[in-house]
Structures are given as C-alpha cells and as structure tokens.
C-alpha atoms as a PDB file:
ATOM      1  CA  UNK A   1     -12.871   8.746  -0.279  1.00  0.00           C
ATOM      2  CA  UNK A   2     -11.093  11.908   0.885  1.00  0.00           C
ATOM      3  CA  UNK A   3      -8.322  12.915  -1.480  1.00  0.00           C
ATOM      4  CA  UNK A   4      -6.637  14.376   1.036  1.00  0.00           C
ATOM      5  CA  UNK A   5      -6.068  11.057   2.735  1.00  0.00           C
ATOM      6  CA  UNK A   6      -4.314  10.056  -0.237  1.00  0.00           C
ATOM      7  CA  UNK A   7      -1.309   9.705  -2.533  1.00  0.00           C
ATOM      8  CA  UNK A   8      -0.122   8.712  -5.795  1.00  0.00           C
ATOM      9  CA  UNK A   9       3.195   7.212  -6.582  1.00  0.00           C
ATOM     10  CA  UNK A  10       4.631   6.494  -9.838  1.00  0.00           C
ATOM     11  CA  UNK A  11       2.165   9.046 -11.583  1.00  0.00           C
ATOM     12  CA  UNK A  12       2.197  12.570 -11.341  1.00  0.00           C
ATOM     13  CA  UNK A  13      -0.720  15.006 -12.387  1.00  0.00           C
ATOM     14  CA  UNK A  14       0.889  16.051 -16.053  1.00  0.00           C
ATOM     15  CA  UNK A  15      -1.134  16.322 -19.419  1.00  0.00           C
ATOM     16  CA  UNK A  16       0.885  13.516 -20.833  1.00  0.00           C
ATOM     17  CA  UNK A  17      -0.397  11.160 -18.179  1.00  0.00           C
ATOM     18  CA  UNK A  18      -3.626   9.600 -17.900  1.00  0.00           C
ATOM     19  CA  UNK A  19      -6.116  11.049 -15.654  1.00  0.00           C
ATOM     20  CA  UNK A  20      -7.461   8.057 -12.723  1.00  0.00           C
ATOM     21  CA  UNK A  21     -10.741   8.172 -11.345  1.00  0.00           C
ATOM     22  CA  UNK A  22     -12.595   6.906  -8.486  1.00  0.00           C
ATOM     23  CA  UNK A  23     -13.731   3.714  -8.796  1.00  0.00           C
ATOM     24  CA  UNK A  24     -17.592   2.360  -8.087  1.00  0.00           C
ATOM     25  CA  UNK A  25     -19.251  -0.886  -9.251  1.00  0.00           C
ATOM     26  CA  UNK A  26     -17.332  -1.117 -12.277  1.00  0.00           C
ATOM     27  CA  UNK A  27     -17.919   2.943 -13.383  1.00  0.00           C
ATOM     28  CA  UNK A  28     -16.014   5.656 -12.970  1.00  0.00           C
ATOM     29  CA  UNK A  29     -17.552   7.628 -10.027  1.00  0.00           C
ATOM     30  CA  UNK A  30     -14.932  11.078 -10.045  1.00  0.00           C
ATOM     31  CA  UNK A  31     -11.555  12.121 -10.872  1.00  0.00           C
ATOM     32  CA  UNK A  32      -9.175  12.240  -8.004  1.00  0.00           C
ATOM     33  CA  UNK A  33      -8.962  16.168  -6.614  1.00  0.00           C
ATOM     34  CA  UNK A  34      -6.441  18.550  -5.745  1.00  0.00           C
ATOM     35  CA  UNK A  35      -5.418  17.424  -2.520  1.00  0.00           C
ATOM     36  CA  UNK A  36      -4.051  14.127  -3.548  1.00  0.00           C
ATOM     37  CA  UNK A  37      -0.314  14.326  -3.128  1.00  0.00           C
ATOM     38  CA  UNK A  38       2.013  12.723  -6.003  1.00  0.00           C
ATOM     39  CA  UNK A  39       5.099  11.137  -5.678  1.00  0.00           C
ATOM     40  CA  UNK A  40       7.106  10.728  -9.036  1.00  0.00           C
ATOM     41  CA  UNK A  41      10.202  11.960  -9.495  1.00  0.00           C
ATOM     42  CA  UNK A  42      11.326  11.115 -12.668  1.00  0.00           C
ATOM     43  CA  UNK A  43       8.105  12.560 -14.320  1.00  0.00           C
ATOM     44  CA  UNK A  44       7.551  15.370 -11.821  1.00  0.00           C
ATOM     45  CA  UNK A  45      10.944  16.349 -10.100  1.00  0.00           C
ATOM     46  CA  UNK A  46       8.929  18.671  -8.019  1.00  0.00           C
ATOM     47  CA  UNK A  47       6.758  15.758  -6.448  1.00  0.00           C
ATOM     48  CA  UNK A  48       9.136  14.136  -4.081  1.00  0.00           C
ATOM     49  CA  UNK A  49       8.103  11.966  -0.960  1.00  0.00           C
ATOM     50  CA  UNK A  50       9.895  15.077   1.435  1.00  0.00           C
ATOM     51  CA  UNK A  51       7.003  17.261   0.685  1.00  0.00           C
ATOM     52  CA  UNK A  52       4.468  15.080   1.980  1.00  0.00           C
ATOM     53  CA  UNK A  53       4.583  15.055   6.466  1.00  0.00           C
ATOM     54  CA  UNK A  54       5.051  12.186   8.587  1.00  0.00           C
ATOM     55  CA  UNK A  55       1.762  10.044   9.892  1.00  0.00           C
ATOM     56  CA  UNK A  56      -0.587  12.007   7.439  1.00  0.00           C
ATOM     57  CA  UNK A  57      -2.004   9.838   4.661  1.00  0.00           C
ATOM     58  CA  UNK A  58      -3.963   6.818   5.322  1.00  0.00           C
ATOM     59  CA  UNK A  59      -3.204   5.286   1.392  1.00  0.00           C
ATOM     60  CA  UNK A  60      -0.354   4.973  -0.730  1.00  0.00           C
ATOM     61  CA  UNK A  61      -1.484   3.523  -4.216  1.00  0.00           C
ATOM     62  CA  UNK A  62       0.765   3.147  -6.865  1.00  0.00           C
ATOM     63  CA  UNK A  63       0.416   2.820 -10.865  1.00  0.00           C
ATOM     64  CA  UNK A  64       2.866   1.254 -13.260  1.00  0.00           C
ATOM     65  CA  UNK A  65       5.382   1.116 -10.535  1.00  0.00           C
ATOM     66  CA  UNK A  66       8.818  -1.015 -11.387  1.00  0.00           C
ATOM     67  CA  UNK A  67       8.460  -3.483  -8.917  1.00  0.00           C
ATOM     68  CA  UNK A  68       6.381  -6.307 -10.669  1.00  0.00           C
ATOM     69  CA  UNK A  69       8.852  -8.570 -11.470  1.00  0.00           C
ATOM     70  CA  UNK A  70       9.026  -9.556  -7.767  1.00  0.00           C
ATOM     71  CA  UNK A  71       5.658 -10.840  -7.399  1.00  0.00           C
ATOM     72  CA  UNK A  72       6.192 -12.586 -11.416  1.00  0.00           C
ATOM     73  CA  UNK A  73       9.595 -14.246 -10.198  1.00  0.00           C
ATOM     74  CA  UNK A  74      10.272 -14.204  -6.641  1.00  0.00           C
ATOM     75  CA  UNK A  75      13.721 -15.195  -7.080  1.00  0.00           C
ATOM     76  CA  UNK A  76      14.354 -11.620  -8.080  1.00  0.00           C
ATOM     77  CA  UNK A  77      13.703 -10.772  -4.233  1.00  0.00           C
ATOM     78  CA  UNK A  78      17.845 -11.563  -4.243  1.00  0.00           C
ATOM     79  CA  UNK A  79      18.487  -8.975  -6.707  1.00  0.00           C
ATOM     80  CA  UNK A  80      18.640  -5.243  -5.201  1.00  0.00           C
ATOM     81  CA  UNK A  81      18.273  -3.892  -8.622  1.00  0.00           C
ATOM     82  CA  UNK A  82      14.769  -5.294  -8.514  1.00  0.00           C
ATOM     83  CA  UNK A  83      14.004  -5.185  -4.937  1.00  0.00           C
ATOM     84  CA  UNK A  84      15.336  -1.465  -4.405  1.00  0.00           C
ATOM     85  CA  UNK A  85      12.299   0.516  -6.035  1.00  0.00           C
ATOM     86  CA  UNK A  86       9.619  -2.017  -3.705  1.00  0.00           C
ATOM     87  CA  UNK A  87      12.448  -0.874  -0.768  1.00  0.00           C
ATOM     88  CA  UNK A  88      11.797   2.706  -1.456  1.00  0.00           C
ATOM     89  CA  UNK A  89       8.587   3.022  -1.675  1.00  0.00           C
ATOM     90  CA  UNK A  90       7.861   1.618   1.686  1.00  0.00           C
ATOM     91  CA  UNK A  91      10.226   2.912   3.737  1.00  0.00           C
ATOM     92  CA  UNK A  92       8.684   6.271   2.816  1.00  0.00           C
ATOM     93  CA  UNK A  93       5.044   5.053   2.657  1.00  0.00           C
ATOM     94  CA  UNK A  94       6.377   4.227   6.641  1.00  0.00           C
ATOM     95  CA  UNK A  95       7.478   7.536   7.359  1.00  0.00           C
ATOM     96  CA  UNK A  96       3.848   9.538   5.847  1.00  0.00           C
ATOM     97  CA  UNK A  97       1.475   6.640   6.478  1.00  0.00           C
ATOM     98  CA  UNK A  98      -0.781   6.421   9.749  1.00  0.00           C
ATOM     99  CA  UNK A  99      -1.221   3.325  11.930  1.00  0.00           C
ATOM    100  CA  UNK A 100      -2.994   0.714   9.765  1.00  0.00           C
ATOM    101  CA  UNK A 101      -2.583   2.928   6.712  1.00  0.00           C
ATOM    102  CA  UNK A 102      -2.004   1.021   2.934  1.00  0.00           C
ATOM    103  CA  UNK A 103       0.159   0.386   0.389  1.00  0.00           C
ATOM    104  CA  UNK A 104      -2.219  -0.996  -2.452  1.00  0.00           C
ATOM    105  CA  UNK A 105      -0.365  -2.101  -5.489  1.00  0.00           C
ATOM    106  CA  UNK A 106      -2.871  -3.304  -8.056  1.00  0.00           C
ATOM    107  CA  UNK A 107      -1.895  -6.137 -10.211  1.00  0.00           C
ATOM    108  CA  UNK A 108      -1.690  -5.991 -14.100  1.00  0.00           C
ATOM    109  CA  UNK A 109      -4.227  -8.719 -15.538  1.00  0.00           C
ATOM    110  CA  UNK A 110      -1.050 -10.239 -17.301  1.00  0.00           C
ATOM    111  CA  UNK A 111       0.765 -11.060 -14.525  1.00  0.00           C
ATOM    112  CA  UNK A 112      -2.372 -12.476 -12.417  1.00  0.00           C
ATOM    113  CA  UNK A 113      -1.461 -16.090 -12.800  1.00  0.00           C
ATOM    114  CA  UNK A 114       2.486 -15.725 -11.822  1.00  0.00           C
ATOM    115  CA  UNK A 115       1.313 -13.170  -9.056  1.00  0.00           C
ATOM    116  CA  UNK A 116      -1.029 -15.608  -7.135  1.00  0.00           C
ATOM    117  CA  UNK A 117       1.816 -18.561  -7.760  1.00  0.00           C
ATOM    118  CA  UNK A 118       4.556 -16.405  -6.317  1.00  0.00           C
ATOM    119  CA  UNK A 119       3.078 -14.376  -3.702  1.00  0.00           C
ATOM    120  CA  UNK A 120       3.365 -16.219  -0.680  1.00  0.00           C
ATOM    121  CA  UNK A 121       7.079 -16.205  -1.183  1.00  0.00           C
ATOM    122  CA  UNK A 122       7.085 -13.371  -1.256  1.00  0.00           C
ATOM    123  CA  UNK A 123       4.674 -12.152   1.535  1.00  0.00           C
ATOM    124  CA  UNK A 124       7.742 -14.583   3.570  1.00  0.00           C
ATOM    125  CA  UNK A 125      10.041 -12.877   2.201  1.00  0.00           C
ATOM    126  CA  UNK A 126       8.492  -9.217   3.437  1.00  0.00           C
ATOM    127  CA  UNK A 127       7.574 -10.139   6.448  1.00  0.00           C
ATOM    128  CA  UNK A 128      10.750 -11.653   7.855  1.00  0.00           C
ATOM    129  CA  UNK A 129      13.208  -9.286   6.244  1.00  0.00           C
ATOM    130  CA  UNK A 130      14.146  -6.439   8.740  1.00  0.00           C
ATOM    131  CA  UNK A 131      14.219  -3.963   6.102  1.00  0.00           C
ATOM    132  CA  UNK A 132      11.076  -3.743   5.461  1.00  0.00           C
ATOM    133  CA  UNK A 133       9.869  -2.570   8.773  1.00  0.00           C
ATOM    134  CA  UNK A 134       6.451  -4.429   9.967  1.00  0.00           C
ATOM    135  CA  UNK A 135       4.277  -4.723   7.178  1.00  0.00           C
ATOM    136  CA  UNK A 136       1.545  -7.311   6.895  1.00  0.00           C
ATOM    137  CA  UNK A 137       0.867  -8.183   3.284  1.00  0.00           C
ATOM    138  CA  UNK A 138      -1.982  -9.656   1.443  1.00  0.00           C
ATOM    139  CA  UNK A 139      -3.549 -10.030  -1.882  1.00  0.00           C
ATOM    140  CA  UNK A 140      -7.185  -9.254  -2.200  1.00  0.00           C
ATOM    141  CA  UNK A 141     -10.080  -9.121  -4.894  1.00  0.00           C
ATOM    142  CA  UNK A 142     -10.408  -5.422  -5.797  1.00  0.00           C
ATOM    143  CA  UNK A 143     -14.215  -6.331  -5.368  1.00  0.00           C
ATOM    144  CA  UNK A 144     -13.284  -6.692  -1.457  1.00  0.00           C
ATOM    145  CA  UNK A 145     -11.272  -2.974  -1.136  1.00  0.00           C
ATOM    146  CA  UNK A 146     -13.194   0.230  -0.230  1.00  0.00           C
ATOM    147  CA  UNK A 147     -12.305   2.095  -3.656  1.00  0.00           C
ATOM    148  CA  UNK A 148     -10.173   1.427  -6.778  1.00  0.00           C
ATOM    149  CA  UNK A 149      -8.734   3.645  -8.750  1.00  0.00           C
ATOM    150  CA  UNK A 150      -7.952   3.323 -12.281  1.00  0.00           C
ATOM    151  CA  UNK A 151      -7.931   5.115 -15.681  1.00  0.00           C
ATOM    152  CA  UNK A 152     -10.115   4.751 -18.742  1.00  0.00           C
ATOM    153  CA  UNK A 153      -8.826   3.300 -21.893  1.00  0.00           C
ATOM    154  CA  UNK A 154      -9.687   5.841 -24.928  1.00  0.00           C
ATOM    155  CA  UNK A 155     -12.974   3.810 -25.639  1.00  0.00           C
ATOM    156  CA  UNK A 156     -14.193   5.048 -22.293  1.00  0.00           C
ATOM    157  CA  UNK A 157     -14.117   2.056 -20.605  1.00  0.00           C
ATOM    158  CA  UNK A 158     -12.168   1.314 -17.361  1.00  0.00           C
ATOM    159  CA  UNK A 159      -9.917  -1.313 -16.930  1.00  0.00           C
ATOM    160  CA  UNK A 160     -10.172  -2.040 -12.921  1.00  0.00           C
ATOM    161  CA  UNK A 161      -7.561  -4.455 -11.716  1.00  0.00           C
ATOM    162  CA  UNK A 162      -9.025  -7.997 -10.896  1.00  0.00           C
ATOM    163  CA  UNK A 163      -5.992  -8.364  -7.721  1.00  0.00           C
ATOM    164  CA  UNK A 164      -4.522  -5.906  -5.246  1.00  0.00           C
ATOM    165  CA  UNK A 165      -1.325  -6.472  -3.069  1.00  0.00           C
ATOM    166  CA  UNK A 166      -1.516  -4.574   0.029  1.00  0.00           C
ATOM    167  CA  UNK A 167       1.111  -3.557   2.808  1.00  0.00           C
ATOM    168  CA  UNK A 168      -0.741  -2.837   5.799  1.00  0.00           C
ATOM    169  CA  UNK A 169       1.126  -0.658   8.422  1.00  0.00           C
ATOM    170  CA  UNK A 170       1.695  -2.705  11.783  1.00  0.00           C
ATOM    171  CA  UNK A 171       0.474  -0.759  14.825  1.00  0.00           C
ATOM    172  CA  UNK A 172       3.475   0.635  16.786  1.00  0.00           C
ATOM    173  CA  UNK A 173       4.316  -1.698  19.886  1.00  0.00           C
ATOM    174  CA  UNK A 174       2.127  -5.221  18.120  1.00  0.00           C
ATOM    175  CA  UNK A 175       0.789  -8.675  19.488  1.00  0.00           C
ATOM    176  CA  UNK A 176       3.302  -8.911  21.972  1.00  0.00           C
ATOM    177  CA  UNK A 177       2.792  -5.107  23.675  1.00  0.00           C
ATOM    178  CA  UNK A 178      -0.856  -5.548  23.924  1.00  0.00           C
ATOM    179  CA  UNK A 179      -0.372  -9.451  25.312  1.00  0.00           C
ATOM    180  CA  UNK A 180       1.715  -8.123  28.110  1.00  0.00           C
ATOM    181  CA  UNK A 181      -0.877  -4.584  28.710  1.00  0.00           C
ATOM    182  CA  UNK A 182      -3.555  -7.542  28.707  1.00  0.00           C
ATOM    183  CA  UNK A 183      -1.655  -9.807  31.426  1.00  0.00           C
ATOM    184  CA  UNK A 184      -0.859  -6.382  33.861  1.00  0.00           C
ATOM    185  CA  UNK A 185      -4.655  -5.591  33.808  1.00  0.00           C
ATOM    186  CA  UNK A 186      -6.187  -8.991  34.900  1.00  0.00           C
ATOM    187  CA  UNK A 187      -3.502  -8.950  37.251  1.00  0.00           C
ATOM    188  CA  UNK A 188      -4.075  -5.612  39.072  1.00  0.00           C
ATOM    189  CA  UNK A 189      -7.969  -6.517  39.118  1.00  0.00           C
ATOM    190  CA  UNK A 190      -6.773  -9.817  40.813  1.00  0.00           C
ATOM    191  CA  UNK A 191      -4.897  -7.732  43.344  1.00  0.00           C
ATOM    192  CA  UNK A 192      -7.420  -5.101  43.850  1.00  0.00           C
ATOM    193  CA  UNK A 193     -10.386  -8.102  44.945  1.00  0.00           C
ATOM    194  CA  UNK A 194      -7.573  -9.229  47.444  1.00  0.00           C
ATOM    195  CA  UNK A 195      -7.185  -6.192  48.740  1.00  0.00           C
ATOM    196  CA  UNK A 196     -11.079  -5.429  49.133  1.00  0.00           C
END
C-alpha cells in the first residue's frame, strides 16, 4: 500500500486521535506514513479537501464518519441533514480520486445487520440520483479488499471491520462510449476487407 495513494477523512493525525495501521491477516502490519493526506475539518481546520489536487489519490477511506444512519435507515436518504455529509464527501472524493479509485466506508459491527437489510436501497438510491455523479456501490467482506485499516483497542488488539461499503469511481465516457468505439471498429475492418 503506498500512503501516498491515500487519504483519510473524518480523522486527522492529532495526539488525541487514535493512530490506524495497516491491516494484514488479522495483525497490524504498519502505521500509515507521512504522505497520507487527511481531510477533517472540524478536528484539523488546516486539513481541508482544497489542499489535496484533482485525479491524485486512488483511496478515500473514512473513520467514524456521520453518515451511518443512511445505510441503518434508508428512509433518512430524504433528509439532507443526513444525506449532506455522504454528499460531501463524494463530490470531493470525485474531484481528487483517479478513474476506478475508492471510497471505502467500513461498517461498525453494530450496525451490520441493518446495513446488509438496507443497502440495496440505498445502492438505488446512489446510483440513480444525479447528484451523486457515477458511482458504482457495493458492500464487500473486508477479507475480499486489498488492505484494511483500523486502530487497536488499548488491549492491543485490532478491531477490523467484518463489512465495507465502497463507491467505485465510473470511468469517464462508460458502457455506452466504449459500445459505440466497439461498433466503429468492426465496422471500419468490415470496410477495409471491401475495399481490399
């Protein structure tokens, strides 16, 4: 995992806030470096999304953000209150995120059940709703995710989320753009045997 690939949103790097580490079969592997950018600007006014550039980072992961009562309830995805922080947070993971790059929200073991009940409301929801851009969203195993992240508990043992939700980044131009690229090529090969 390359730190610099990554940032941190709703944690910043301050005393008062638990360190996170790197993530391997169930044991904590490294603490995340420097480069790791952090977005939190209640805790950290200095960490704002502004300072990180556009189509840089290839993960956005986010701890103990204020959005979980969407995928508890979905029919808080008609209250703005609720739904702003969730609205936030991707349109700037949108702006610093490459093609194909995450949002990976891990899920708090108490809201597992209500999560998995929910969440295909609310992947509906996401992926019809213009303001959310083109996201494609899913909820894995953590077991099935190239890293996790997550702190240790003062007994020194880390708790690692059993469920992620992830926002995947749509490709710019989609299905439909490639469909049509695909149609123009086996046409112009058709033309070209004619021709010869």
């Amino acid at each position: 995992m390359i730190d610099s690939e990554l940032v941190m949103v709703c944690h910043c790097p301050l005393p008062t806030h638990k360190q996170v580490y790197y993530i391997k079969d169930g044991r904590r592997v490294k603490r995340l470096g420097p480069d790791v950018k952090y977005v939190d600007p209640e805790s950290c006014p200095g960490n704002t999304w502004d300072k990180i550039e556009d189509n840089s980072k290839t993960y956005v992961w986010g701890i103990h953000c204020p959005i979980y009562l969407l995928f508890k309830h979905a029919s808080y995805l008609k209250d703005n209150a609720v739904l702003g922080p969730l609205l936030d947070i991707l349109k700037n993971s949108w702006r610093v995120l490459k093609s194909n790059g995450l949002v990976i929200i891990p899920v708090p073991k108490s809201i597992e059940n209500e999560c998995q009940n929910e969440f295909n409301e609310v992947k509906t929801f996401i992926e019809t709703d213009p303001r959310f851009n083109k996201w494609n969203v899913s909820i894995i195993n953590s077991s099935e995710n190239l890293f996790n992240l997550a702190y240790k508990n003062s007994i020194n043992v880390v708790n690692i989320p059993r469920l992620l939700i992830v926002f995947k980044k749509q490709p710019f131009g989609g299905k439909k753009k490639r469909n049509t690229r695909h149609r123009r090529n086996k046409k112009n090969k058709k033309t070209r045997r004619k021709v010869l």
